[in-house]
Every structure is written in structure tokens, then in C-alpha cells.
PDB file of N, CA and C in Angstrom:
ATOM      1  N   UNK A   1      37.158  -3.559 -50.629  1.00  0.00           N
ATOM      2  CA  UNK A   1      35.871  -4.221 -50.809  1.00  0.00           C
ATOM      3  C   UNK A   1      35.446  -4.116 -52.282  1.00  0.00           C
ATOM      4  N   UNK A   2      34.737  -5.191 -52.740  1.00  0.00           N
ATOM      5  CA  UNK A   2      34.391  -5.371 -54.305  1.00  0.00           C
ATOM      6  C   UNK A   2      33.352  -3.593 -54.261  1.00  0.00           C
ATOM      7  N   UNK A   3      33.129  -3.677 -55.616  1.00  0.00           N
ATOM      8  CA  UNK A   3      32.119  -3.064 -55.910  1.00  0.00           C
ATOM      9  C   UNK A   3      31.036  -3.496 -56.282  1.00  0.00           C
ATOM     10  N   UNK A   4      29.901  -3.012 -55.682  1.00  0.00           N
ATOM     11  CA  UNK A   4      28.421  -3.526 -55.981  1.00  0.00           C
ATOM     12  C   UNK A   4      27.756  -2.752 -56.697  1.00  0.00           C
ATOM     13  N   UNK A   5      28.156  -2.011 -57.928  1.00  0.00           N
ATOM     14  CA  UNK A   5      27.189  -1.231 -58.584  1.00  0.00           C
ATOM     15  C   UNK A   5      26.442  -2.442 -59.716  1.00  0.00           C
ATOM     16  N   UNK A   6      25.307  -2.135 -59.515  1.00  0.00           N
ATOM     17  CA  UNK A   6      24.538  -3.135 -60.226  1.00  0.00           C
ATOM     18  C   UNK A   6      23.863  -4.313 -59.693  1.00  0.00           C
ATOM     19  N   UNK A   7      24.050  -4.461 -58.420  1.00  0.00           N
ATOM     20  CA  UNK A   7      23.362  -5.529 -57.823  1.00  0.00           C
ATOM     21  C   UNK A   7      22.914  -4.968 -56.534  1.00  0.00           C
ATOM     22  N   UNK A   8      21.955  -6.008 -55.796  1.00  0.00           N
ATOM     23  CA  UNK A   8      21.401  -5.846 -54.151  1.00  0.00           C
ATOM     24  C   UNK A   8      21.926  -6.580 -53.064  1.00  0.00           C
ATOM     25  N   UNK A   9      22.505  -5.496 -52.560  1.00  0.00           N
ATOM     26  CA  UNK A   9      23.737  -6.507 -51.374  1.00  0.00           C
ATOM     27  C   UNK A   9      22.364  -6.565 -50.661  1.00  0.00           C
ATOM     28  N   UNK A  10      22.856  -7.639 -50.087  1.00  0.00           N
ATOM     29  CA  UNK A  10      22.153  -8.858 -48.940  1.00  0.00           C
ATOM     30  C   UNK A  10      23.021  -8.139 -48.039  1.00  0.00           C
ATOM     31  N   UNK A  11      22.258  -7.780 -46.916  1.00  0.00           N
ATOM     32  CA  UNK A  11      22.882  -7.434 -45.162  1.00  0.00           C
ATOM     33  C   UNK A  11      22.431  -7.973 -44.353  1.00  0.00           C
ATOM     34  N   UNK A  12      23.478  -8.991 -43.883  1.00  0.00           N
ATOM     35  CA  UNK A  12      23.184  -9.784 -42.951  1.00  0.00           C
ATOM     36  C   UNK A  12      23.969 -10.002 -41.324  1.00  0.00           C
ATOM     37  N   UNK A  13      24.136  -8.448 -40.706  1.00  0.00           N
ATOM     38  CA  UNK A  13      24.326  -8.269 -39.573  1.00  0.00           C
ATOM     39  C   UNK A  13      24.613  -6.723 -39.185  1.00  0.00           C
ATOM     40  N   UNK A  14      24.210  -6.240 -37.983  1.00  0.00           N
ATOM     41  CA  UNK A  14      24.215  -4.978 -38.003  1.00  0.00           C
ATOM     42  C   UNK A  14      25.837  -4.435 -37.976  1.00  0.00           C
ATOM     43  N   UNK A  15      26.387  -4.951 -37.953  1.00  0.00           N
ATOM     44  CA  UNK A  15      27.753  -4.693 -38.769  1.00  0.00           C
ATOM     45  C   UNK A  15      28.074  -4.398 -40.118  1.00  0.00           C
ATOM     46  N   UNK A  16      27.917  -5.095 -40.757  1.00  0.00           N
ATOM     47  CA  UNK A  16      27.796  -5.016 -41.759  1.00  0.00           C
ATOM     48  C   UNK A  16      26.557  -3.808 -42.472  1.00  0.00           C
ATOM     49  N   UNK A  17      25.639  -3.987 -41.905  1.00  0.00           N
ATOM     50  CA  UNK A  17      24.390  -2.502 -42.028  1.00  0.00           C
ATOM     51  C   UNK A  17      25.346  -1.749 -42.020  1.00  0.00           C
ATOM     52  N   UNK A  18      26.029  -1.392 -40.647  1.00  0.00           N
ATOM     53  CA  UNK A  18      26.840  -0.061 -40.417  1.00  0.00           C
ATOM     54  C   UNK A  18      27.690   0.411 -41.644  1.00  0.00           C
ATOM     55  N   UNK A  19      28.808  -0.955 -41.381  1.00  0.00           N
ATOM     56  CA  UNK A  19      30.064  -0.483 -42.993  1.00  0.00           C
ATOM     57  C   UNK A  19      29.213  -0.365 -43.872  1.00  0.00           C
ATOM     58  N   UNK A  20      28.113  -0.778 -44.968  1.00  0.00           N
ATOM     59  CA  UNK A  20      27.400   0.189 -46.272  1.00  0.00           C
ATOM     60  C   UNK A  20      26.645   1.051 -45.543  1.00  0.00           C
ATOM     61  N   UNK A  21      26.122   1.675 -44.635  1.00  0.00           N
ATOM     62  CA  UNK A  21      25.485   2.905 -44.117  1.00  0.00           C
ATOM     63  C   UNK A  21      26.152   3.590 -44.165  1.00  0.00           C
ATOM     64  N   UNK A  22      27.574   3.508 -43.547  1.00  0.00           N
ATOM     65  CA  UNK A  22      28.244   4.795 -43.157  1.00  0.00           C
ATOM     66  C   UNK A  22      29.203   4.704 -44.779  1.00  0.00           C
ATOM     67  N   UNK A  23      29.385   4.011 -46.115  1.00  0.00           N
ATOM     68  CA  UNK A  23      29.612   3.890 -47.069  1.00  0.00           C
ATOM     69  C   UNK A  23      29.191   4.670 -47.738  1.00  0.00           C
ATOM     70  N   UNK A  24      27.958   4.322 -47.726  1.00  0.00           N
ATOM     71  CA  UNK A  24      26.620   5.531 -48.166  1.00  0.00           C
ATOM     72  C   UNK A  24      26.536   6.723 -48.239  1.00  0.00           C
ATOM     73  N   UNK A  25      26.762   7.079 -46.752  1.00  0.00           N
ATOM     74  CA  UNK A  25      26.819   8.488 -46.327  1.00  0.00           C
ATOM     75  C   UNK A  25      27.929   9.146 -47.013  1.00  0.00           C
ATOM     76  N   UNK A  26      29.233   8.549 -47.127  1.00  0.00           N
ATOM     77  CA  UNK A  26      30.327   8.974 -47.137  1.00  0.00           C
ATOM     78  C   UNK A  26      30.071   9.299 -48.592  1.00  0.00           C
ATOM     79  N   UNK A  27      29.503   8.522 -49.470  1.00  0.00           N
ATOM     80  CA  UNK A  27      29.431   8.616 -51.139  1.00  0.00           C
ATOM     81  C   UNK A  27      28.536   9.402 -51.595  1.00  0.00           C
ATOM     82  N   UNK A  28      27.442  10.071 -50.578  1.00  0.00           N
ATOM     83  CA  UNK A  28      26.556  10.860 -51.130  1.00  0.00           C
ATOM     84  C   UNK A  28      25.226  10.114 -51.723  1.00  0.00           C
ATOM     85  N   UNK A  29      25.447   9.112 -52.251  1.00  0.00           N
ATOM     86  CA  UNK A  29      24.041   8.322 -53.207  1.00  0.00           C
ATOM     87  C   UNK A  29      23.076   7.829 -52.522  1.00  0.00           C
ATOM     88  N   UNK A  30      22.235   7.929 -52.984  1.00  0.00           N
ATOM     89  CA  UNK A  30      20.415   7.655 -52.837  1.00  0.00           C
ATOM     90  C   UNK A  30      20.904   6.006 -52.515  1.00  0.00           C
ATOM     91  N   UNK A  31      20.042   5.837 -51.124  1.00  0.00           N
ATOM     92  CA  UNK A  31      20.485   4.043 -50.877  1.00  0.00           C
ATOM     93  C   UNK A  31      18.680   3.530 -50.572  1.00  0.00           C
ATOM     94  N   UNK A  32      18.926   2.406 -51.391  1.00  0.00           N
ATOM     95  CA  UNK A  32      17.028   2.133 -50.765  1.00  0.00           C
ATOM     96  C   UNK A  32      17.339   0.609 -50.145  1.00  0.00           C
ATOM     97  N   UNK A  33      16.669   0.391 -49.569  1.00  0.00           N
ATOM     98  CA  UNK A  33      16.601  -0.611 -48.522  1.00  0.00           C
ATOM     99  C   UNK A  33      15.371  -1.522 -48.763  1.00  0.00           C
ATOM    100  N   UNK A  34      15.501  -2.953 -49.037  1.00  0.00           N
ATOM    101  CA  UNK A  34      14.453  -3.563 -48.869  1.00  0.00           C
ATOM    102  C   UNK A  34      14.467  -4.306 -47.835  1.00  0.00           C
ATOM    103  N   UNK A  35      13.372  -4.189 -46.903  1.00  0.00           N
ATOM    104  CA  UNK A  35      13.458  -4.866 -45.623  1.00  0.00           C
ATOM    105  C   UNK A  35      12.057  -6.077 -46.352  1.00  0.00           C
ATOM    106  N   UNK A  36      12.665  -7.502 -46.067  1.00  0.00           N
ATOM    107  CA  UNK A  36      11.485  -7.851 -46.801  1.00  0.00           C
ATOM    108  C   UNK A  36      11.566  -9.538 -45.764  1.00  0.00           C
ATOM    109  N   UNK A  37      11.657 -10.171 -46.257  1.00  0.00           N
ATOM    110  CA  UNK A  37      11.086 -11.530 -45.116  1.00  0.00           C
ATOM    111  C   UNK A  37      11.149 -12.759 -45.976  1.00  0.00           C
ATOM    112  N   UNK A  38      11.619 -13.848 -46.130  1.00  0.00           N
ATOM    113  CA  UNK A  38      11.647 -15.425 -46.589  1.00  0.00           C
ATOM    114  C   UNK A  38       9.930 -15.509 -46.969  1.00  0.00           C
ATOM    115  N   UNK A  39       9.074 -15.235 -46.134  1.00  0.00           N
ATOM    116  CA  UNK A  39       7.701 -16.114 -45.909  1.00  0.00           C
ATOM    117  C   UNK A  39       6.824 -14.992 -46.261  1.00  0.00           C
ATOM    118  N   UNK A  40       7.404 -14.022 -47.102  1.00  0.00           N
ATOM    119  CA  UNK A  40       6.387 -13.122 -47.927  1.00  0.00           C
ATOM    120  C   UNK A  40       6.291 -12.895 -49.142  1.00  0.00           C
ATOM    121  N   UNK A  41       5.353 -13.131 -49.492  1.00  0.00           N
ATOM    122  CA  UNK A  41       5.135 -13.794 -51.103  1.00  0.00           C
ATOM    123  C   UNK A  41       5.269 -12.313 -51.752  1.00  0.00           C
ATOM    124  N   UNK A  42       4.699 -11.178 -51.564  1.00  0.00           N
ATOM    125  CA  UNK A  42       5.199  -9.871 -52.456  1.00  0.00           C
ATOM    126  C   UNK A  42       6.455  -9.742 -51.876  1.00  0.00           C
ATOM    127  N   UNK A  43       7.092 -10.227 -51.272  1.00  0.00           N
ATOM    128  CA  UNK A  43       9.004 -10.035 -50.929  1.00  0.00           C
ATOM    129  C   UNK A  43       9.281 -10.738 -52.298  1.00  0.00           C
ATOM    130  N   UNK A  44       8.685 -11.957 -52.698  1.00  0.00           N
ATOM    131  CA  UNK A  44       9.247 -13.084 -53.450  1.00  0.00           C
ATOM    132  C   UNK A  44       9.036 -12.623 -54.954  1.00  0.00           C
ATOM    133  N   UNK A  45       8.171 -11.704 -55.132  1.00  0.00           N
ATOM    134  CA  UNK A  45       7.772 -11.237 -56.598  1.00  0.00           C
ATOM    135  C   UNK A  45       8.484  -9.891 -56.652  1.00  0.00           C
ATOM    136  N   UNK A  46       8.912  -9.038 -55.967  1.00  0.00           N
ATOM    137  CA  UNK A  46       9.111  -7.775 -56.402  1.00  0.00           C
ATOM    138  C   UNK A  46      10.863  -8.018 -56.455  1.00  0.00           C
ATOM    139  N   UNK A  47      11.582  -8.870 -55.613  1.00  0.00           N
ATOM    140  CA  UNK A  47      13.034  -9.569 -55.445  1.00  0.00           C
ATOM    141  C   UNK A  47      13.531  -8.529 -57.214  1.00  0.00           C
ATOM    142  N   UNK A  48      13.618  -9.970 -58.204  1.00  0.00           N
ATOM    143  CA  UNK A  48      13.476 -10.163 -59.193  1.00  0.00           C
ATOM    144  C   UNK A  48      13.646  -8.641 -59.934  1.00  0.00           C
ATOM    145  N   UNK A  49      11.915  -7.960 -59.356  1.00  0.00           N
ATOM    146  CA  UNK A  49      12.078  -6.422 -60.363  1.00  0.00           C
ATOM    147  C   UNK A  49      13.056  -5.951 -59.928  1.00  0.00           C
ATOM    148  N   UNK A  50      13.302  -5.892 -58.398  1.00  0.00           N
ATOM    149  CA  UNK A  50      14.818  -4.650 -57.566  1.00  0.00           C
ATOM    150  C   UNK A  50      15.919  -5.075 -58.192  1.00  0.00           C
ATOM    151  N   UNK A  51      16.329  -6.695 -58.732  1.00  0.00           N
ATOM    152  CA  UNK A  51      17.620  -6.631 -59.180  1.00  0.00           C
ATOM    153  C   UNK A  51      17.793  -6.155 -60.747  1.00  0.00           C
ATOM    154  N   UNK A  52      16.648  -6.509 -60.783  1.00  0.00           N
ATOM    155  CA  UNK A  52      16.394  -6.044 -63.036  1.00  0.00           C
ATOM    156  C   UNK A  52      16.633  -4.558 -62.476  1.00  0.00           C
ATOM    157  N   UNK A  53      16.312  -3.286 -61.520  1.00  0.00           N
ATOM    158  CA  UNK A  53      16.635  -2.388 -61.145  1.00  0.00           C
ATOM    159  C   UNK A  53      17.862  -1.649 -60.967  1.00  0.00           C
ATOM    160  N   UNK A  54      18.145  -2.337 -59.914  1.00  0.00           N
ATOM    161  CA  UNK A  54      19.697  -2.284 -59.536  1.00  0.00           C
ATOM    162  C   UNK A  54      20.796  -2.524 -60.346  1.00  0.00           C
ATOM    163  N   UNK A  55      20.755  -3.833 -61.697  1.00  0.00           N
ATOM    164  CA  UNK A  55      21.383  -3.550 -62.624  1.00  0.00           C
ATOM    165  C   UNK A  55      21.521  -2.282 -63.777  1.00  0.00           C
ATOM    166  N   UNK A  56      20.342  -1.718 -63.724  1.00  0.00           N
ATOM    167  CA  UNK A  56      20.005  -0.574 -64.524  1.00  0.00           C
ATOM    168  C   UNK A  56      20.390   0.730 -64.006  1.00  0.00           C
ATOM    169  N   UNK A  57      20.542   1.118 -62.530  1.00  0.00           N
ATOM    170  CA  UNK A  57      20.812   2.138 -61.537  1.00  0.00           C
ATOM    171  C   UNK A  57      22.086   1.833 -60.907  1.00  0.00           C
ATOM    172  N   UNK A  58      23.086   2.531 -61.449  1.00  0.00           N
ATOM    173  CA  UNK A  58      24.431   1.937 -61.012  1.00  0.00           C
ATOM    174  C   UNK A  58      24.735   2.980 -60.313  1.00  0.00           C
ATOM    175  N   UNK A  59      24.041   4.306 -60.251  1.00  0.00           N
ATOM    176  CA  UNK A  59      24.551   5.266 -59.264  1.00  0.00           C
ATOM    177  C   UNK A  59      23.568   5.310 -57.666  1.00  0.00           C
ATOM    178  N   UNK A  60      22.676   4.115 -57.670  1.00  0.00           N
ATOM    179  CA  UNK A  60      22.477   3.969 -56.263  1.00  0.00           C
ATOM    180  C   UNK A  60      22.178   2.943 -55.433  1.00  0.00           C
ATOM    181  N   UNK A  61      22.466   2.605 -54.386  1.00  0.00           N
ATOM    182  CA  UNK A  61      22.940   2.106 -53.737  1.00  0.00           C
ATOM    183  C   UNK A  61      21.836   0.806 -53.103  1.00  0.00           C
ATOM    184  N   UNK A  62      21.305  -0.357 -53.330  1.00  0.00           N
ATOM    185  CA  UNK A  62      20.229  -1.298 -52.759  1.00  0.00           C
ATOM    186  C   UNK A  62      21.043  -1.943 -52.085  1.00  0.00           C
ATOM    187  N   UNK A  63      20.055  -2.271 -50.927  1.00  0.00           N
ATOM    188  CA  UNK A  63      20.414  -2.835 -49.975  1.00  0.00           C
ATOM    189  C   UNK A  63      19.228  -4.105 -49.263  1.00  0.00           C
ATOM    190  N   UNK A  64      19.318  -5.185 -49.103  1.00  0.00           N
ATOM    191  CA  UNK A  64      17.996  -6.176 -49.020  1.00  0.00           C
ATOM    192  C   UNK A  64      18.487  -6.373 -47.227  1.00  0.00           C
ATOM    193  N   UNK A  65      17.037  -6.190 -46.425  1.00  0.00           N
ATOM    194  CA  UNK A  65      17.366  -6.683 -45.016  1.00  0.00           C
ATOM    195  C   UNK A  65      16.427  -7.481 -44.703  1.00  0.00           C
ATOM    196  N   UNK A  66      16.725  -8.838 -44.284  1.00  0.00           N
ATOM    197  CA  UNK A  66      15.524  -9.835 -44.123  1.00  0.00           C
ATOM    198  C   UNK A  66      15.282  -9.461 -42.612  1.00  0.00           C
ATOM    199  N   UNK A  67      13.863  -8.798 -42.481  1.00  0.00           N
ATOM    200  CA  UNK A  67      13.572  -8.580 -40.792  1.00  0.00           C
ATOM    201  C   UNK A  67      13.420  -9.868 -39.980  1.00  0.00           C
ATOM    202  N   UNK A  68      13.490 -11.129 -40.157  1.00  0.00           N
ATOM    203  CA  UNK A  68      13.404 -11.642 -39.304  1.00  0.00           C
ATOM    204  C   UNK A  68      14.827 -12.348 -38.579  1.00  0.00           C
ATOM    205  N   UNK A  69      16.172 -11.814 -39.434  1.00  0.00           N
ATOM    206  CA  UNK A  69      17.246 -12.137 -38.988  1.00  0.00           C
ATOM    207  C   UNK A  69      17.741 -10.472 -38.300  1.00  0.00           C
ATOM    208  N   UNK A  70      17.380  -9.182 -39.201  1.00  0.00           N
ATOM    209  CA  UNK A  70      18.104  -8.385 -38.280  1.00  0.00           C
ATOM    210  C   UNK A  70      16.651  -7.544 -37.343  1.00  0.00           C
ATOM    211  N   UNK A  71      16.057  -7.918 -36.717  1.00  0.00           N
ATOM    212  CA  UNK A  71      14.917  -7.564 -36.060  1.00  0.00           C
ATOM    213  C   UNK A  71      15.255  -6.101 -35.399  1.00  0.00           C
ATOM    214  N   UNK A  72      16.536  -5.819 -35.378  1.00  0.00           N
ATOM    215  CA  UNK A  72      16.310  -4.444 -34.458  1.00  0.00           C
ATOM    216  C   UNK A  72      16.634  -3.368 -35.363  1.00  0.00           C
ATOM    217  N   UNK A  73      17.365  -3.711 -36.958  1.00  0.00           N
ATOM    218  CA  UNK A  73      17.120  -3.014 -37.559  1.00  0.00           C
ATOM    219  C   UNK A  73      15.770  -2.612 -38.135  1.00  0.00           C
ATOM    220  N   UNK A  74      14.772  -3.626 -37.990  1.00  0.00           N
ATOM    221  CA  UNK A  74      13.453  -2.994 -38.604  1.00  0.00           C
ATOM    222  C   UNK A  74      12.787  -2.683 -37.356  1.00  0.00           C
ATOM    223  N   UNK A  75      12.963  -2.862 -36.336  1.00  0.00           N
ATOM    224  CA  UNK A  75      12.716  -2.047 -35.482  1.00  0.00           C
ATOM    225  C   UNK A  75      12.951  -0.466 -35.271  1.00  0.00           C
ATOM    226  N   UNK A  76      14.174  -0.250 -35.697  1.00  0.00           N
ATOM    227  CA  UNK A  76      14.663   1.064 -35.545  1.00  0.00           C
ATOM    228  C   UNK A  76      14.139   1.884 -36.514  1.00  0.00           C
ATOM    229  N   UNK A  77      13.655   1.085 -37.655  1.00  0.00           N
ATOM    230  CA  UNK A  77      13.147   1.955 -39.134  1.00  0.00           C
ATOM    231  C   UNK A  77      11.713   1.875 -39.007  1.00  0.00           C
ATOM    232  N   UNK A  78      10.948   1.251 -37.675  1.00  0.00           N
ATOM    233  CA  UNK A  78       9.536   1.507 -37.790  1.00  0.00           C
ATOM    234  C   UNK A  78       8.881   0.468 -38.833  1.00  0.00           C
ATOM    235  N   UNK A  79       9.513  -0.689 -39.135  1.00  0.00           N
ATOM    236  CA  UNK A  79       9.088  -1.288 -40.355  1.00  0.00           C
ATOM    237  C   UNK A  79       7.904  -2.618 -39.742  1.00  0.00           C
ATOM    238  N   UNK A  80       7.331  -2.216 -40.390  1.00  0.00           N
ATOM    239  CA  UNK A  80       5.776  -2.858 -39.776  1.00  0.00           C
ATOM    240  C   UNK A  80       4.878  -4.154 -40.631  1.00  0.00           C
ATOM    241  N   UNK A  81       5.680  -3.823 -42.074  1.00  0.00           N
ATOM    242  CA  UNK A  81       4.952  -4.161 -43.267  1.00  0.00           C
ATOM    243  C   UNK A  81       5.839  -4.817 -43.956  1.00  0.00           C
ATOM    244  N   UNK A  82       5.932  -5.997 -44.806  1.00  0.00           N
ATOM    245  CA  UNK A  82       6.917  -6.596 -45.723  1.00  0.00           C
ATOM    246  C   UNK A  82       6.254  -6.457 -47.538  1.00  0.00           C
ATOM    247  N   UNK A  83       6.724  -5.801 -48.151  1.00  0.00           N
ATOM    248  CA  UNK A  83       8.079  -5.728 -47.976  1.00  0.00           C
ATOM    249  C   UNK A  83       7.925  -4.155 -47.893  1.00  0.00           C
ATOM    250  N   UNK A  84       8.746  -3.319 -47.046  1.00  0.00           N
ATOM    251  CA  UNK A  84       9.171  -1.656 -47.043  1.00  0.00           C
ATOM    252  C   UNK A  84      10.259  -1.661 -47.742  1.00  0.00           C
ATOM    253  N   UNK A  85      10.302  -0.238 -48.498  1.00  0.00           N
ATOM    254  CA  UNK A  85      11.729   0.208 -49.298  1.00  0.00           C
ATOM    255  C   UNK A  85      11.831   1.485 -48.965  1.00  0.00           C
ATOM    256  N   UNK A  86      13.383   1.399 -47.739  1.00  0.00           N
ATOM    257  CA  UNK A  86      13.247   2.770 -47.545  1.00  0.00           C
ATOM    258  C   UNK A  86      14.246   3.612 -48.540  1.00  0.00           C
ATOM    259  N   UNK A  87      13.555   4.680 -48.288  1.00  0.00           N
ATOM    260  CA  UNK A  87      14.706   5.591 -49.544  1.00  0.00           C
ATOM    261  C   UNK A  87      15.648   6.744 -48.252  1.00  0.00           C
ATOM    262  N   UNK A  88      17.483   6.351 -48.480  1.00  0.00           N
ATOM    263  CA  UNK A  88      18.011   6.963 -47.592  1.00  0.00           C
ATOM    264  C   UNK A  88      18.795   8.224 -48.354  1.00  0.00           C
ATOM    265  N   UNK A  89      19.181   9.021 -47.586  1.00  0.00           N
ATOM    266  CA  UNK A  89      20.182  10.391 -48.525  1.00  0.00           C
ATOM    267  C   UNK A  89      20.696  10.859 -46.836  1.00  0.00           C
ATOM    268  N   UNK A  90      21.912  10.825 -47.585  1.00  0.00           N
ATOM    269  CA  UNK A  90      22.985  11.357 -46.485  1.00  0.00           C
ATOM    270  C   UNK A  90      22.529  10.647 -45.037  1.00  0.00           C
ATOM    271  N   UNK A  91      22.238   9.017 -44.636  1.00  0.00           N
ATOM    272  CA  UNK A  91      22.056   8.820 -43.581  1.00  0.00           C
ATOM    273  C   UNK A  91      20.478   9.188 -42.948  1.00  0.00           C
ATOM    274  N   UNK A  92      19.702  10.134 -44.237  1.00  0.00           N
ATOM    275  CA  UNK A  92      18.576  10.187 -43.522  1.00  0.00           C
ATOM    276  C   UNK A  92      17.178   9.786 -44.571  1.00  0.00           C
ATOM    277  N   UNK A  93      16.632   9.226 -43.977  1.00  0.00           N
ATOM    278  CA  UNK A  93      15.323   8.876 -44.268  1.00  0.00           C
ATOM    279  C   UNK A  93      14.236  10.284 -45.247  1.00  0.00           C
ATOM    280  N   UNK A  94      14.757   9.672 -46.788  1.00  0.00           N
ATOM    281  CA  UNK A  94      13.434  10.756 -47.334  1.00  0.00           C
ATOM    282  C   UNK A  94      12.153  10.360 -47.679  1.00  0.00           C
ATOM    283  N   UNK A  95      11.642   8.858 -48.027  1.00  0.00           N
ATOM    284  CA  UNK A  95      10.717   8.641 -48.556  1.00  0.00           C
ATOM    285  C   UNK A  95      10.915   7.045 -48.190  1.00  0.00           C
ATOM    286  N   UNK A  96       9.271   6.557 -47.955  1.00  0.00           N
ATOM    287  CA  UNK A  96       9.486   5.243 -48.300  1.00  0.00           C
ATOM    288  C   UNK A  96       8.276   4.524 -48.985  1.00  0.00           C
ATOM    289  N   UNK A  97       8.293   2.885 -49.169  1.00  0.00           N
ATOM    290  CA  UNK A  97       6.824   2.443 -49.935  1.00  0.00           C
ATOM    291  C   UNK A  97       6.627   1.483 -49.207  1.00  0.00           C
ATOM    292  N   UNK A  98       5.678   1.143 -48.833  1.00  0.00           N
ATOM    293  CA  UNK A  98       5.411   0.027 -48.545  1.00  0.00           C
ATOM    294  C   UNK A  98       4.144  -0.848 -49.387  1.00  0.00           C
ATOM    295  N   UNK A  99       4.736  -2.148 -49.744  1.00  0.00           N
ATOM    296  CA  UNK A  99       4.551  -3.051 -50.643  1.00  0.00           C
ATOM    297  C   UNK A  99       4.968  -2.776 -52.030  1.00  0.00           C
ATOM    298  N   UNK A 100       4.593  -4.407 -52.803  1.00  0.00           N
ATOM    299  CA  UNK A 100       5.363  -4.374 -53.978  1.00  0.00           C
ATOM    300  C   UNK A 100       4.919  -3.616 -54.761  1.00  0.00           C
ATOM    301  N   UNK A 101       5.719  -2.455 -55.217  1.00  0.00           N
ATOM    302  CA  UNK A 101       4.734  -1.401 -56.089  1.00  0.00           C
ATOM    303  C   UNK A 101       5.651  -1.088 -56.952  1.00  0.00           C
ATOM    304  N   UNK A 102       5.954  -2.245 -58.202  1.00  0.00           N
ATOM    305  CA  UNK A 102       6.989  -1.442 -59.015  1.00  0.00           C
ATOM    306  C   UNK A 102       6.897   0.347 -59.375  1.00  0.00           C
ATOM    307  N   UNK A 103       5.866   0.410 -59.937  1.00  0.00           N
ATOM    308  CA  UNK A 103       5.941   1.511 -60.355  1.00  0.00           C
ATOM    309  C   UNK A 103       6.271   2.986 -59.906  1.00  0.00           C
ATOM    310  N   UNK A 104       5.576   2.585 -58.650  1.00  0.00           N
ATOM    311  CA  UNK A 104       5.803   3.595 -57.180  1.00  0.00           C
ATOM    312  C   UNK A 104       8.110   3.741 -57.259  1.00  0.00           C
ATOM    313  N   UNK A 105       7.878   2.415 -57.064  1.00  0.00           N
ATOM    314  CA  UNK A 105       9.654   2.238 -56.515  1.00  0.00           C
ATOM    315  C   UNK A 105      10.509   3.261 -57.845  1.00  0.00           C
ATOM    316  N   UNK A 106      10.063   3.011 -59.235  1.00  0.00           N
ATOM    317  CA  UNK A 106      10.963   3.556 -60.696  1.00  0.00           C
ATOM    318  C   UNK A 106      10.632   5.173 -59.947  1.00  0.00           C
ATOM    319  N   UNK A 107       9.476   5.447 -59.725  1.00  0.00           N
ATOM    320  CA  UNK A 107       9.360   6.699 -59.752  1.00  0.00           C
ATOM    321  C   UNK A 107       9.479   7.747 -58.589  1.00  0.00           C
ATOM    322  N   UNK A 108      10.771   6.846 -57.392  1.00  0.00           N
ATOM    323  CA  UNK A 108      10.831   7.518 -56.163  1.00  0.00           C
ATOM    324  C   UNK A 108      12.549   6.850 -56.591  1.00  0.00           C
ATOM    325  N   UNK A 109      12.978   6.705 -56.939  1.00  0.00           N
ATOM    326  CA  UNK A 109      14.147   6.258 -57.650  1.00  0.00           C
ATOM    327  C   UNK A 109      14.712   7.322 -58.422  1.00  0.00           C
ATOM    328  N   UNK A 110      13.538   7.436 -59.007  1.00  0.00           N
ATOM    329  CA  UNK A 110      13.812   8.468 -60.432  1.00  0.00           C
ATOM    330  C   UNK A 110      13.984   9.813 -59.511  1.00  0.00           C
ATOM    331  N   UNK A 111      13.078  10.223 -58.265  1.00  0.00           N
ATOM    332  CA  UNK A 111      12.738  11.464 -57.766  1.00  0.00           C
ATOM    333  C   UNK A 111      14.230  11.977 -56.964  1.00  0.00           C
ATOM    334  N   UNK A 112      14.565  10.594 -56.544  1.00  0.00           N
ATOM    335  CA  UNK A 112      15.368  10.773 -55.075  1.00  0.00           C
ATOM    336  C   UNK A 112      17.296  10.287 -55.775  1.00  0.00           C
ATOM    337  N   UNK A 113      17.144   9.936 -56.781  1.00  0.00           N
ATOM    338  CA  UNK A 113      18.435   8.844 -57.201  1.00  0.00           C
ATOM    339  C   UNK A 113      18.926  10.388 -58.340  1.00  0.00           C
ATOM    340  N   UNK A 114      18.603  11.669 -58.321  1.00  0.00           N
ATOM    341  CA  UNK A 114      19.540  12.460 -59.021  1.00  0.00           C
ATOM    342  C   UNK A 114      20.972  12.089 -58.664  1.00  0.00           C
ATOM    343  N   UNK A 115      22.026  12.378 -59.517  1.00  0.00           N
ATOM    344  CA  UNK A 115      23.500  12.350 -59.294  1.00  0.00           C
ATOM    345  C   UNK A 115      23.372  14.077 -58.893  1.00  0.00           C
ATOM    346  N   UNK A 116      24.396  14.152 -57.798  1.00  0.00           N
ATOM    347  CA  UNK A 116      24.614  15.917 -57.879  1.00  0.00           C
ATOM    348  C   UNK A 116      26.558  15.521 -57.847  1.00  0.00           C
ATOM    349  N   UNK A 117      26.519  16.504 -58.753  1.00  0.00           N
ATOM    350  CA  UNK A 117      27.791  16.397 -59.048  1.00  0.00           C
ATOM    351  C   UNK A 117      28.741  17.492 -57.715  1.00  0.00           C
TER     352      UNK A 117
END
């Protein structure tokens, strides 16, 4: 499989969730998740900052899930609000934001995205 350091894979089936989840896990790195929606206008403005992001953060892992195609994944994450960014480590849930909050996102990035060698 290519490598995606530097960009926001698009997941578009819970298959695919699984292979970069269990990717994830296996690699150790901070994975954040945007669960965000076509028909939400702070989905449509913050897009943009996560990839200017994700090019800059090559040691962790984004991931974009549109809830209205995988519905039981934002079900399973409690996601209530568009857009949520969850922050994952080792498969588990440490932190998340809900709405577009650049600043919030650099600085739970910054908290949670250490490399441990």
C-alpha cells in the first residue's frame, strides 16, 4: 500500500476503517479522525486547514470519515456533532474536539502527536 504521510486519507468503508485502524495500532502514531459531512459548512472550512496540517505532520496519521456514508462508524464513536476530530493512540480514544477549532486541533496534535522512539 502507498504511503500517506502528508495527506488525509478519505475512508470510505468499514473495511477499509479497519485496514488503517489496525495500521495505526500496529505503528504506534497519534491518528485523528475527522468525521465531518458534505452539507456542513465548518466541515467545508476547516477541510483545507487539516490538509495544510497533515502535510506539515508526517508522523501522524489523518483520517476523514463522512458520517453520512459510514453511519455506524459515527455511531460507535458517539459522534453527534460535525465536524468531530477524534484523537486515537494505540486503538484508543484520548481526546477529542468538536467543531472547527484550528487552534484547539495544532494544540492537541502538538499534545498527543509526540514521536516515542
Amino acid at each position: 500500500m502507498a504511503s500517506y504521510e502528508g495527506q488525509v486519507i478519505g475512508v470510505h468503508s468499514v473495511d477499509e476503517w479497519k485496514d488503517h485502524f489496525q495500521k495505526a495500532i500496529e505503528s504506534k502514531k497519534l491518528v485523528v479522525v475527522d468525521f465531518t459531512a458534505a452539507w456542513c459548512g465548518p466541515c467545508r472550512f476547516i477541510a483545507p486547514i487539516l490538509a495544510d496540517i497533515a502535510k506539515n505532520t508526517t508522523h501522524v496519521i489523518f483520517l476523514k470519515v463522512d458520517v453520512d456514508e459510514l453511519k455506524t462508524l459515527a455511531e460507535e464513536f458517539k459522534v453527534e456533532a460535525m465536524p468531530t476530530f477524534l484523537f486515537l493512540k494505540e486503538g484508543k480514544e484520548v481526546d477529542r474536539i468538536v467543531g472547527a477549532k484550528k487552534e484547539d486541533l495544532l494544540a492537541k496534535i502538538t499534545k498527543h502527536g509526540t514521536v516515542v522512539a
